[in-house]
PDB file of N, CA and C in Angstrom:
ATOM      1  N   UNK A   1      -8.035  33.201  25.493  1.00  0.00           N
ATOM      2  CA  UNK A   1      -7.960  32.993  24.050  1.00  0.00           C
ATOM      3  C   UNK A   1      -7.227  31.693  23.739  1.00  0.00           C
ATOM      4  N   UNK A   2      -6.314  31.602  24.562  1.00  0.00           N
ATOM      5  CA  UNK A   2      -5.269  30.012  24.130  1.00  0.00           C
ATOM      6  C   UNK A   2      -6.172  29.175  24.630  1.00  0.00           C
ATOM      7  N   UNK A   3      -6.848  29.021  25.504  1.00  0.00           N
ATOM      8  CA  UNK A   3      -7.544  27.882  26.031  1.00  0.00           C
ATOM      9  C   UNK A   3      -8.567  27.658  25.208  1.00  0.00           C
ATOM     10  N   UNK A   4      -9.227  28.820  24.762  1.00  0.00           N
ATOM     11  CA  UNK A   4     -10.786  28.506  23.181  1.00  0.00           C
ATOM     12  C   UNK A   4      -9.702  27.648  22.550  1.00  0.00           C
ATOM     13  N   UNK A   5      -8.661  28.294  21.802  1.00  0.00           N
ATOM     14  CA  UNK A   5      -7.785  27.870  20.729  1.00  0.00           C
ATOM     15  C   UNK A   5      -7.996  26.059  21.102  1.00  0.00           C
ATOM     16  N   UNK A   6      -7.194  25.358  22.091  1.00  0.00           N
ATOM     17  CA  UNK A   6      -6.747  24.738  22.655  1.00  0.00           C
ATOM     18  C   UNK A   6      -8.135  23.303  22.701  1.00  0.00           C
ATOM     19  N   UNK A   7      -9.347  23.978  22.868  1.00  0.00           N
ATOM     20  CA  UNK A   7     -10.398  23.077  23.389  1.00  0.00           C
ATOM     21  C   UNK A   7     -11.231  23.310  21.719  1.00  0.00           C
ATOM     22  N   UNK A   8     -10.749  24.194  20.780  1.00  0.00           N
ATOM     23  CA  UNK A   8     -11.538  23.604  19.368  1.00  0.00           C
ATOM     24  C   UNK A   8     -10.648  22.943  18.861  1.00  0.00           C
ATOM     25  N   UNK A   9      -9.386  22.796  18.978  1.00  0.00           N
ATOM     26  CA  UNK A   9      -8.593  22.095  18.235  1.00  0.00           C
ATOM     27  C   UNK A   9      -8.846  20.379  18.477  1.00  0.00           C
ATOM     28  N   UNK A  10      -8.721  20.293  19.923  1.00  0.00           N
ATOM     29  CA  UNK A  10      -9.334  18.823  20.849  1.00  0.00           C
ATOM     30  C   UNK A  10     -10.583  18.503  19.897  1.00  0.00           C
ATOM     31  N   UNK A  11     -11.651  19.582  19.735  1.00  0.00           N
ATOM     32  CA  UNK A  11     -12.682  18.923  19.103  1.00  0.00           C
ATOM     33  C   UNK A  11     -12.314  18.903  17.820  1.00  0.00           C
ATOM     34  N   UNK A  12     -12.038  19.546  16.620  1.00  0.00           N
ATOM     35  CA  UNK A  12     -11.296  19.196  15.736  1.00  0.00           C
ATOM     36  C   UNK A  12     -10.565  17.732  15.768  1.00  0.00           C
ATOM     37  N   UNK A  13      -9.377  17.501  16.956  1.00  0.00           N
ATOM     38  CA  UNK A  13      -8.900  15.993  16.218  1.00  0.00           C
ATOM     39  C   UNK A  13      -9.711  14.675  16.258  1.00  0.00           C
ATOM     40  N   UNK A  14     -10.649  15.067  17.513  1.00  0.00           N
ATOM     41  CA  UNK A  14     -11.503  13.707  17.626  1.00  0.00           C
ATOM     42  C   UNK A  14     -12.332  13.742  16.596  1.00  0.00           C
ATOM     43  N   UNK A  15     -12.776  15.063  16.026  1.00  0.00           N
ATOM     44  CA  UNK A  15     -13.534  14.455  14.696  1.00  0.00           C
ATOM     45  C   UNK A  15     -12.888  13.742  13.221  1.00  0.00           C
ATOM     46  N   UNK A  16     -11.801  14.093  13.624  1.00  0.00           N
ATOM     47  CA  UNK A  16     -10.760  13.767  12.270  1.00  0.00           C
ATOM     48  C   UNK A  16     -10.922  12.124  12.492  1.00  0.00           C
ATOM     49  N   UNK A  17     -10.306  12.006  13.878  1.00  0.00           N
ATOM     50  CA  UNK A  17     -10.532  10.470  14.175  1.00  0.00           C
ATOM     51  C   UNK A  17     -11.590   9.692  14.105  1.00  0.00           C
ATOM     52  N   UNK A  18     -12.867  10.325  14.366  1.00  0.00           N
ATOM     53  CA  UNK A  18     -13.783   9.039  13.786  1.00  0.00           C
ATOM     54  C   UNK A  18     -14.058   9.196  12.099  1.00  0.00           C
ATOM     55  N   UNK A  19     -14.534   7.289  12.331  1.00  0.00           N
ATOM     56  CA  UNK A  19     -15.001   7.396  11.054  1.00  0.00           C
ATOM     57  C   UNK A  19     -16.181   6.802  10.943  1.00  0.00           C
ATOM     58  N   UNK A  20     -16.876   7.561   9.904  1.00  0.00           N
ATOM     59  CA  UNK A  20     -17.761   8.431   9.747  1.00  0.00           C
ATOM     60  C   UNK A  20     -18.070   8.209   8.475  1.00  0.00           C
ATOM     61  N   UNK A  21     -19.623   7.897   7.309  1.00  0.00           N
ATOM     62  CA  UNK A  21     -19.432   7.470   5.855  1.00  0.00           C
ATOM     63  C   UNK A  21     -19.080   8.767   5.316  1.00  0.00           C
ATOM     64  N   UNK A  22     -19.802   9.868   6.103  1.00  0.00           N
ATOM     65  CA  UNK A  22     -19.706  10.984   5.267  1.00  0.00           C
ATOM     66  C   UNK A  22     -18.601  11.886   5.311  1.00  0.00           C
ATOM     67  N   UNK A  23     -17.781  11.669   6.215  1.00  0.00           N
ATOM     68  CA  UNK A  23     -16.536  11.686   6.523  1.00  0.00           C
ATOM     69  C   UNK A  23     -15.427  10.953   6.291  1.00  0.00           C
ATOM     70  N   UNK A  24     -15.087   9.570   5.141  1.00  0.00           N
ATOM     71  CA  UNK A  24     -14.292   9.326   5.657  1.00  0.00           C
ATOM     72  C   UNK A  24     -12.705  10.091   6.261  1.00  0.00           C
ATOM     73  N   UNK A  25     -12.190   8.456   6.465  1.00  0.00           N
ATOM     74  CA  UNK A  25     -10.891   9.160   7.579  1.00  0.00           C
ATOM     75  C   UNK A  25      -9.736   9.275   6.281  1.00  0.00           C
ATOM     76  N   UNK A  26      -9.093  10.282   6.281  1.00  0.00           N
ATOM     77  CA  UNK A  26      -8.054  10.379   5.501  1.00  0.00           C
ATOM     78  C   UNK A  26      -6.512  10.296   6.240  1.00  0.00           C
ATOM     79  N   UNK A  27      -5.510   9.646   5.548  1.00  0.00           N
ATOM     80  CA  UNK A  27      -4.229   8.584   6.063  1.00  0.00           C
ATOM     81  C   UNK A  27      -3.442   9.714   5.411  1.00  0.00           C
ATOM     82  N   UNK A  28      -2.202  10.120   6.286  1.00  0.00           N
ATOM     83  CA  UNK A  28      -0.968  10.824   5.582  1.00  0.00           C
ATOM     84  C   UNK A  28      -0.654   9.599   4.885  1.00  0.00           C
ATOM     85  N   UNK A  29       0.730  10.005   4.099  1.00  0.00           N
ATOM     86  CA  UNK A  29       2.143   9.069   4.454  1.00  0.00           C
ATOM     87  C   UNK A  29       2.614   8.485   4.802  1.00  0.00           C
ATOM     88  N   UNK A  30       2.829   9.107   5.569  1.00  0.00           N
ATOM     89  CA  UNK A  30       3.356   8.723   6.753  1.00  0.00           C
ATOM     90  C   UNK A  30       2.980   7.740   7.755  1.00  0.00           C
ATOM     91  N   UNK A  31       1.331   7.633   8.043  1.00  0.00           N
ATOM     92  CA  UNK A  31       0.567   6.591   8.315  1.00  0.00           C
ATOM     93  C   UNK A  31       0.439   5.300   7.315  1.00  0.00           C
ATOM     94  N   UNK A  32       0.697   5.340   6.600  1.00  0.00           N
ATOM     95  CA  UNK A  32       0.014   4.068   5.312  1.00  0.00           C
ATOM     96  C   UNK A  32       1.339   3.593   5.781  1.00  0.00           C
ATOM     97  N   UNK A  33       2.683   4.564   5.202  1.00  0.00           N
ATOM     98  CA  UNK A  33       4.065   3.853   5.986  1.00  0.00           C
ATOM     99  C   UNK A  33       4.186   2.786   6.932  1.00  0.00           C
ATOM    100  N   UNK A  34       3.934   3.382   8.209  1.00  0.00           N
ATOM    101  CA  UNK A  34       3.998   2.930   9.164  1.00  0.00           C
ATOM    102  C   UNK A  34       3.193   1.454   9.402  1.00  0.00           C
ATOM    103  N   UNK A  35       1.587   1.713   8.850  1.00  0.00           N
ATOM    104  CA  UNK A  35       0.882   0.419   8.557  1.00  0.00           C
ATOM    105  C   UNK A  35       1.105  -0.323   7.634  1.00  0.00           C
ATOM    106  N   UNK A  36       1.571  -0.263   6.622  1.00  0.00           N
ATOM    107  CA  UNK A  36       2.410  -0.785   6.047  1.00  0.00           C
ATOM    108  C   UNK A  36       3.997  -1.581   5.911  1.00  0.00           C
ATOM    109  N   UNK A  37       4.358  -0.794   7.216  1.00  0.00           N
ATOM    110  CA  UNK A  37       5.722  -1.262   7.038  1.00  0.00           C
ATOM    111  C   UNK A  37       6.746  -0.753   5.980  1.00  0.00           C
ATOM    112  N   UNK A  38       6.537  -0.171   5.563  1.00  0.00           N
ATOM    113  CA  UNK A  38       7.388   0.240   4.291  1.00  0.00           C
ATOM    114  C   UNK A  38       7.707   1.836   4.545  1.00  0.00           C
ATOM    115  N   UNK A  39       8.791   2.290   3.974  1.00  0.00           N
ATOM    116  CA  UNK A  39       9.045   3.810   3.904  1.00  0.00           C
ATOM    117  C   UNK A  39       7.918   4.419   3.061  1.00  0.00           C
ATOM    118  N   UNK A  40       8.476   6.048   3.558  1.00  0.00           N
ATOM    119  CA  UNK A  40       7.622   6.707   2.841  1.00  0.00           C
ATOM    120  C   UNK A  40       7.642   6.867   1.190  1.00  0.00           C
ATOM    121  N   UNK A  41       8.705   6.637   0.580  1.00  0.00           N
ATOM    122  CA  UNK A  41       9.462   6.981  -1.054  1.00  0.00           C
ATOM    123  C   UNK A  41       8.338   5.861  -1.289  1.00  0.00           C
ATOM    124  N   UNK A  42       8.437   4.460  -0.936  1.00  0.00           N
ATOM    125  CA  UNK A  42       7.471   3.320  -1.508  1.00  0.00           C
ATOM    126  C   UNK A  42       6.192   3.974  -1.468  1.00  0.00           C
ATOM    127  N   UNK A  43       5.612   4.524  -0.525  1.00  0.00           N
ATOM    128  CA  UNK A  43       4.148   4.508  -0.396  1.00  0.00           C
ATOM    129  C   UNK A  43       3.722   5.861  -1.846  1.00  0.00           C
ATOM    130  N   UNK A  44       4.896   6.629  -1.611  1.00  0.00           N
ATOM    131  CA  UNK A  44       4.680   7.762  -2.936  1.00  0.00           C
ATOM    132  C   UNK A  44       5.004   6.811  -4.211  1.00  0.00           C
ATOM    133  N   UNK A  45       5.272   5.934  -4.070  1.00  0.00           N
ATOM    134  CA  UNK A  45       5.705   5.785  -5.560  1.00  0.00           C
ATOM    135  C   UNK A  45       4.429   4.590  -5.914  1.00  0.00           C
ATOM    136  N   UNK A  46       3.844   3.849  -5.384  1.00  0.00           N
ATOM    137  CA  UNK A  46       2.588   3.224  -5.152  1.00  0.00           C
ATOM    138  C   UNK A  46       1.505   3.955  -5.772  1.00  0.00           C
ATOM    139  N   UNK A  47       1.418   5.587  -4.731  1.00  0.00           N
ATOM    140  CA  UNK A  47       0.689   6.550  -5.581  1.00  0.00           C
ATOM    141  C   UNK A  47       0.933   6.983  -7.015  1.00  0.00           C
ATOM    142  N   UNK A  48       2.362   7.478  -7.157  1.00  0.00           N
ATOM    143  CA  UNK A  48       2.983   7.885  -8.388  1.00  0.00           C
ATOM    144  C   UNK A  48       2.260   6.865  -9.432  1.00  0.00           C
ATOM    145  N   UNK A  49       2.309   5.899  -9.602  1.00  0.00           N
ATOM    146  CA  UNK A  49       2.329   4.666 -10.345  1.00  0.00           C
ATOM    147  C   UNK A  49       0.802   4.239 -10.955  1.00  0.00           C
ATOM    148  N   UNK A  50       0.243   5.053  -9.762  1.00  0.00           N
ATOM    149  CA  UNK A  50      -1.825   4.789  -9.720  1.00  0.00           C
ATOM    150  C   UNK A  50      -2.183   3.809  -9.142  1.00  0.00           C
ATOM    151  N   UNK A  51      -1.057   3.104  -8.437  1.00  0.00           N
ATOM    152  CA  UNK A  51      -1.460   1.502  -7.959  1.00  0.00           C
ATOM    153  C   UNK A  51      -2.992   1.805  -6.555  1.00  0.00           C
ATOM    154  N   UNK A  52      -1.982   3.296  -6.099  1.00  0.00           N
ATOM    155  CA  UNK A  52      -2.742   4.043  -4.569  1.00  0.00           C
ATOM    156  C   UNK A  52      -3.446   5.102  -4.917  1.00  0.00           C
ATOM    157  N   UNK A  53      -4.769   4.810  -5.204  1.00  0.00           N
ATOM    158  CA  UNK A  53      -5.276   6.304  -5.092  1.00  0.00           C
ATOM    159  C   UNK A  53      -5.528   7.326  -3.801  1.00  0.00           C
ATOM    160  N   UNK A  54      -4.855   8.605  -4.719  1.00  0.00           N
ATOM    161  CA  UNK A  54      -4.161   9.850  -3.086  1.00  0.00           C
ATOM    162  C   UNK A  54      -5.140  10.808  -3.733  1.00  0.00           C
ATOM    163  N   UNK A  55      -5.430  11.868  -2.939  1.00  0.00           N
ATOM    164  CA  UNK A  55      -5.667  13.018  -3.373  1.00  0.00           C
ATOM    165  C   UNK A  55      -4.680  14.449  -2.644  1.00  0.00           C
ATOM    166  N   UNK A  56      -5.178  15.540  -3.364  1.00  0.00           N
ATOM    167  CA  UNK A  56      -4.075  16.338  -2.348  1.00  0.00           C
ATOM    168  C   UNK A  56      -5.122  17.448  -1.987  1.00  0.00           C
ATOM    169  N   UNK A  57      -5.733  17.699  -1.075  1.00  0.00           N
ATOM    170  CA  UNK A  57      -6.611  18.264  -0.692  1.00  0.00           C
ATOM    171  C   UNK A  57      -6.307  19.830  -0.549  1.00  0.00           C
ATOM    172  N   UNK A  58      -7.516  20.524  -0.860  1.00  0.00           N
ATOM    173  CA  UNK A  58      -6.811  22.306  -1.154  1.00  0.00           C
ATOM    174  C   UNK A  58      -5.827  22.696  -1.750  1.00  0.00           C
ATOM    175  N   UNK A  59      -5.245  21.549  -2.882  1.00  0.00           N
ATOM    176  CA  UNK A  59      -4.046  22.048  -3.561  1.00  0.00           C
ATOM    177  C   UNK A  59      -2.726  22.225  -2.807  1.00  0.00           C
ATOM    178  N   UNK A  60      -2.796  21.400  -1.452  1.00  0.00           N
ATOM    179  CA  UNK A  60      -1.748  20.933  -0.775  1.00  0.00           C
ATOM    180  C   UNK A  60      -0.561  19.773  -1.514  1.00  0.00           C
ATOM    181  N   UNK A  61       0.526  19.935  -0.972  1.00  0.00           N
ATOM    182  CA  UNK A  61       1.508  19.318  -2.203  1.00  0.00           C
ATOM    183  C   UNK A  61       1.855  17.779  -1.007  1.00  0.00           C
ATOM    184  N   UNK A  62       0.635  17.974   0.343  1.00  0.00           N
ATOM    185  CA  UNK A  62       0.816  16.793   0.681  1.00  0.00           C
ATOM    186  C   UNK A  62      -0.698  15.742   0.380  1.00  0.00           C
ATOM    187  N   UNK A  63      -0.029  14.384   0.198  1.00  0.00           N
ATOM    188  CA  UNK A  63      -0.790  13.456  -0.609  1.00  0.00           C
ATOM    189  C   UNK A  63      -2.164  13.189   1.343  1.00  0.00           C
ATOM    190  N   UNK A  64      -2.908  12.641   0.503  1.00  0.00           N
ATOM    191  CA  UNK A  64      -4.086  12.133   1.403  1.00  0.00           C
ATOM    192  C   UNK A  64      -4.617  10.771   1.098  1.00  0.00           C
ATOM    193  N   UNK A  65      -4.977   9.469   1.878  1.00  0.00           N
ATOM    194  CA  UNK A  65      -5.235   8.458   1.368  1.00  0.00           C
ATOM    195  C   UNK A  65      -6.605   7.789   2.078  1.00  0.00           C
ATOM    196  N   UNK A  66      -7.428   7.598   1.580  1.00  0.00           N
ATOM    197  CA  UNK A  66      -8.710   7.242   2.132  1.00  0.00           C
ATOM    198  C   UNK A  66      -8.343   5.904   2.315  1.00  0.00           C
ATOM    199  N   UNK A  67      -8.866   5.806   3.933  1.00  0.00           N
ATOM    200  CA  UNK A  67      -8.636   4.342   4.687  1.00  0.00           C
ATOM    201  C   UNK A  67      -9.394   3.389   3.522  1.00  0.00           C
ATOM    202  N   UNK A  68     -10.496   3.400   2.388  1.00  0.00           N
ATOM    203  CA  UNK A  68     -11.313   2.166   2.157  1.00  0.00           C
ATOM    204  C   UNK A  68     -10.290   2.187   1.006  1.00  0.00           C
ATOM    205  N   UNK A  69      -9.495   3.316  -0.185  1.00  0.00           N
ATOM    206  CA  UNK A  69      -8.605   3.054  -1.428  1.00  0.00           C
ATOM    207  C   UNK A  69      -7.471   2.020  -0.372  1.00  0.00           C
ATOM    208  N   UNK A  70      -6.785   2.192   1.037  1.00  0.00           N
ATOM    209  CA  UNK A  70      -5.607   1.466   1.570  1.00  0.00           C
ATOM    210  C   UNK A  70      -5.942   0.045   1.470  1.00  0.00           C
ATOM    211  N   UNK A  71      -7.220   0.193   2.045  1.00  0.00           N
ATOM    212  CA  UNK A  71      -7.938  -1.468   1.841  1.00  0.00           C
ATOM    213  C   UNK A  71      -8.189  -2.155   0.515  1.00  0.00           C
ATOM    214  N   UNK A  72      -8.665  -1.585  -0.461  1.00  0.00           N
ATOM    215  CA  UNK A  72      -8.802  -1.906  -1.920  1.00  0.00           C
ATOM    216  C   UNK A  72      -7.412  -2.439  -2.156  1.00  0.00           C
ATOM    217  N   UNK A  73      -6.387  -1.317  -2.287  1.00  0.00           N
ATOM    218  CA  UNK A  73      -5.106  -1.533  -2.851  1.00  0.00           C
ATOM    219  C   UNK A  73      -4.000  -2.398  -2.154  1.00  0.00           C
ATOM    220  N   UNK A  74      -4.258  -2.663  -0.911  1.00  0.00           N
ATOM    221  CA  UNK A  74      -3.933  -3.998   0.024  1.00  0.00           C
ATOM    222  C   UNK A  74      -4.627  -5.512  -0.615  1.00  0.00           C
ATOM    223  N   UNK A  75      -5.480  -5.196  -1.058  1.00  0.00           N
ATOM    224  CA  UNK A  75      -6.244  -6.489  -0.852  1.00  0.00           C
ATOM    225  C   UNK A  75      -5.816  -6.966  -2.526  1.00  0.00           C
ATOM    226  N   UNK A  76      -5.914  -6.090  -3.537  1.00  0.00           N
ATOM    227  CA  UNK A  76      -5.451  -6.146  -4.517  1.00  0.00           C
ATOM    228  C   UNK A  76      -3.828  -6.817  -5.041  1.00  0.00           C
ATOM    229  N   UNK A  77      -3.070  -6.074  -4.018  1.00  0.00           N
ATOM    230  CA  UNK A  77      -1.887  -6.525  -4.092  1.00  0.00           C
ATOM    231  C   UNK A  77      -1.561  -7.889  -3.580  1.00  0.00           C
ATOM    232  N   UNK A  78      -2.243  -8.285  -2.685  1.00  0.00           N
ATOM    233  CA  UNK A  78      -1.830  -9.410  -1.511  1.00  0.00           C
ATOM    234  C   UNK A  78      -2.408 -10.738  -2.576  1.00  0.00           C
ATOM    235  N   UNK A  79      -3.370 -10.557  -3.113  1.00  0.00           N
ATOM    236  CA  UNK A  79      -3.879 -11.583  -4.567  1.00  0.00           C
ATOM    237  C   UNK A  79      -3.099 -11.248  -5.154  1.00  0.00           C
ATOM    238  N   UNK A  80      -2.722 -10.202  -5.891  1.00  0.00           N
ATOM    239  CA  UNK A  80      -1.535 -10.046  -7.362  1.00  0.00           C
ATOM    240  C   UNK A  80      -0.209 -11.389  -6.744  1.00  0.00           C
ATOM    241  N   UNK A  81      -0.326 -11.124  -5.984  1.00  0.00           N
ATOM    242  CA  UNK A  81       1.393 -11.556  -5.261  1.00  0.00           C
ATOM    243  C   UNK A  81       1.331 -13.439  -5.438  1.00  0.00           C
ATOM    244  N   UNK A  82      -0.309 -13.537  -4.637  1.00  0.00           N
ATOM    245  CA  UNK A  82      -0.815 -14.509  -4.243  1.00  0.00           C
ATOM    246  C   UNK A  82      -0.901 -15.546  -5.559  1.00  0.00           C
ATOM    247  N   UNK A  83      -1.329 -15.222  -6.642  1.00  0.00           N
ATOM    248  CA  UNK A  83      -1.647 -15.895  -7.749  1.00  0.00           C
ATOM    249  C   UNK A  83      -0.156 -15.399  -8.881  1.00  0.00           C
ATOM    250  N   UNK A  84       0.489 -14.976  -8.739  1.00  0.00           N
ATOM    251  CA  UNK A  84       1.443 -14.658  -9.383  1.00  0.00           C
ATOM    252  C   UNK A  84       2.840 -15.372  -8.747  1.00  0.00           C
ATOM    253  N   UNK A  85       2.558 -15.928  -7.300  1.00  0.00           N
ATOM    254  CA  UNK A  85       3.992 -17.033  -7.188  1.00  0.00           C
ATOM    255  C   UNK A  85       3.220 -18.228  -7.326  1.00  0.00           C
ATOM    256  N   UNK A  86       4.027 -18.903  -8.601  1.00  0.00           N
ATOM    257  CA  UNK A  86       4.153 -20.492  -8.825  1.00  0.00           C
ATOM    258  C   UNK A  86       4.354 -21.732  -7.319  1.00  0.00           C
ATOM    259  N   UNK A  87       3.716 -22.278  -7.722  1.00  0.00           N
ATOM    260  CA  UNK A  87       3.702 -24.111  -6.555  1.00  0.00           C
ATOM    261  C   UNK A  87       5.014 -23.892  -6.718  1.00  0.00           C
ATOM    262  N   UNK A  88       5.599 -24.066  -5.156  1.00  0.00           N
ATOM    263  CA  UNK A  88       7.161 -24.468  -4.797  1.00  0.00           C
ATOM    264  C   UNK A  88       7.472 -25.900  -5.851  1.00  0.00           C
ATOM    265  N   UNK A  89       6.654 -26.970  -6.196  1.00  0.00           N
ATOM    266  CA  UNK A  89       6.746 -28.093  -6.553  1.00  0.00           C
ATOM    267  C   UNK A  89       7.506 -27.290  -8.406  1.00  0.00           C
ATOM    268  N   UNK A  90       6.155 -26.547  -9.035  1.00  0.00           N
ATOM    269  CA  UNK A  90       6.513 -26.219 -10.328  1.00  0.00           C
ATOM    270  C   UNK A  90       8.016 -25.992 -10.634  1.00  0.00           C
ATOM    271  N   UNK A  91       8.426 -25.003  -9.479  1.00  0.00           N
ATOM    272  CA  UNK A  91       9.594 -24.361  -9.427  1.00  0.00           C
ATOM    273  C   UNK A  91      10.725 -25.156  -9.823  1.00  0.00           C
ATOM    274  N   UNK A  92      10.525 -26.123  -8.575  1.00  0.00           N
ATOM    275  CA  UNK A  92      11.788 -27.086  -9.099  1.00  0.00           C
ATOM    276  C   UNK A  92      11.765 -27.846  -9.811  1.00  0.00           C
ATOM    277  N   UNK A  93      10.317 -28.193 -10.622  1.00  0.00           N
ATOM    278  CA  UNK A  93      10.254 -29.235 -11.510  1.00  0.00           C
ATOM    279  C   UNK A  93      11.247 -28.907 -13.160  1.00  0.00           C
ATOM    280  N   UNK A  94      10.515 -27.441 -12.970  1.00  0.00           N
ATOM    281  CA  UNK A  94      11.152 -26.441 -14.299  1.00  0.00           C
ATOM    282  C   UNK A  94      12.691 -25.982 -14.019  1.00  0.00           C
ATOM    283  N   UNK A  95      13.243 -26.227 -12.951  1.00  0.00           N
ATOM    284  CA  UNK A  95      14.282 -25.701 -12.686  1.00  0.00           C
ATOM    285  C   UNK A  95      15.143 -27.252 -13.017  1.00  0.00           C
ATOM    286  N   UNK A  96      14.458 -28.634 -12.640  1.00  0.00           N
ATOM    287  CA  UNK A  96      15.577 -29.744 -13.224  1.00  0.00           C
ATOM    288  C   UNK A  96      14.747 -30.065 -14.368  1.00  0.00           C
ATOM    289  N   UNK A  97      13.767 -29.469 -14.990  1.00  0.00           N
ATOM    290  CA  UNK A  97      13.492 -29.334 -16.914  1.00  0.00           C
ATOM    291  C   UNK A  97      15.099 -29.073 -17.652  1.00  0.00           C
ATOM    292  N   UNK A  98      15.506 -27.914 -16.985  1.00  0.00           N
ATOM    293  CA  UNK A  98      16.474 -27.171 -17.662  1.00  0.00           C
ATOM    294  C   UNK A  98      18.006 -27.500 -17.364  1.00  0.00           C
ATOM    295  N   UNK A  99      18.531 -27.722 -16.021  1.00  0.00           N
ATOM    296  CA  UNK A  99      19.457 -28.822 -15.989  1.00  0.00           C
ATOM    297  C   UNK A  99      19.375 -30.085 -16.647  1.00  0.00           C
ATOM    298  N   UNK A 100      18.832 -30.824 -16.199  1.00  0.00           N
ATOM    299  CA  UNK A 100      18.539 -31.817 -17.219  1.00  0.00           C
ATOM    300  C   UNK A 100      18.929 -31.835 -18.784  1.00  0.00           C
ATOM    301  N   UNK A 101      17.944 -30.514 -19.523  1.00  0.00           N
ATOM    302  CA  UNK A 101      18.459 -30.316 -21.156  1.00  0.00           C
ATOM    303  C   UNK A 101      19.139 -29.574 -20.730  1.00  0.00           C
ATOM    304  N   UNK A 102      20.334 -28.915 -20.540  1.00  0.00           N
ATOM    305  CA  UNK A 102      21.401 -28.795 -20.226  1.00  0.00           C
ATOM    306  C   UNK A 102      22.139 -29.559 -20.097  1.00  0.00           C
ATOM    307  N   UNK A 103      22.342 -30.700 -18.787  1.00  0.00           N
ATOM    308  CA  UNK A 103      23.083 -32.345 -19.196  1.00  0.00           C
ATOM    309  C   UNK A 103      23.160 -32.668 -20.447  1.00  0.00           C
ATOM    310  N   UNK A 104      22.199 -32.981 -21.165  1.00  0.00           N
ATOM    311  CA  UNK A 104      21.890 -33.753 -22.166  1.00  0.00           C
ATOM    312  C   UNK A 104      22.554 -32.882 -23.371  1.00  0.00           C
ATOM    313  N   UNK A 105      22.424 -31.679 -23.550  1.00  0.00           N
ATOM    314  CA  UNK A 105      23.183 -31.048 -24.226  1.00  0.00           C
ATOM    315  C   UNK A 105      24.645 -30.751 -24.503  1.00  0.00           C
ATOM    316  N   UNK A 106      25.133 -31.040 -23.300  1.00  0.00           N
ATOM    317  CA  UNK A 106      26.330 -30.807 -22.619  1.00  0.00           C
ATOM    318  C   UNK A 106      27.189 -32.148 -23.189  1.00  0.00           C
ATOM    319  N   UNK A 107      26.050 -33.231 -22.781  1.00  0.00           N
ATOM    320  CA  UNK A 107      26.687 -34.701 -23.215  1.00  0.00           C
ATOM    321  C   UNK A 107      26.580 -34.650 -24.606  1.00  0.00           C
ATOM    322  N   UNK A 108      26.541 -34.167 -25.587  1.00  0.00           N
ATOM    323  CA  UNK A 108      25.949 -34.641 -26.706  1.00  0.00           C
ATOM    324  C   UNK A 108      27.616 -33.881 -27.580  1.00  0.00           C
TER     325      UNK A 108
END
């Protein structure tokens, strides 16, 4: 009986592991974490937020993340970031804008 147990479970994880369209693969937490680099509180709060779409499968209170939403919401972010930091040049141009009228204010 432990050994049936033992040899459907084997087939069970290798199917979890491929992927499959009609299957996709679903990511704990704990995994996005880890590929990510980041703790787990970030990756829930990513979800929390809607940035990550999770589901919780069977009304499980643990989250699930489809490998193609990790890719969407990676690729999404890495542009947000990308087009949202200013030319090193701007930076300091606007940064002696304001010293500058500051001097000048200062002198006056």
């Amino acid at each position: 009986m432990t050994h049936a147990f033992f040899q459907q479970f084997e087939r069970w994880k290798t199917r979890r592991q491929e992927d499959s369209p009609a299957f996709p693969a679903l990511l704990t937490v704990e995994e996005v974490a880890a590929h990510c680099d980041v703790t787990r509180p970030t990756v829930r709060k990513w979800i929390q937020s809607g940035g990550l779409p999770a589901c919780r499968p069977g009304g499980s209170r643990v989250y699930r993340i489809r490998r193609e939403d990790l890719d969407g919401f990676l690729a999404r972010r890495s542009r947000t970031r990308t087009d949202a930091t200013p030319d090193v040049e701007e930076q300091v141009a606007r940064i002696l804008d304001r010293v500058r009228t500051k001097a000048m204010n200062t002198a006056e």
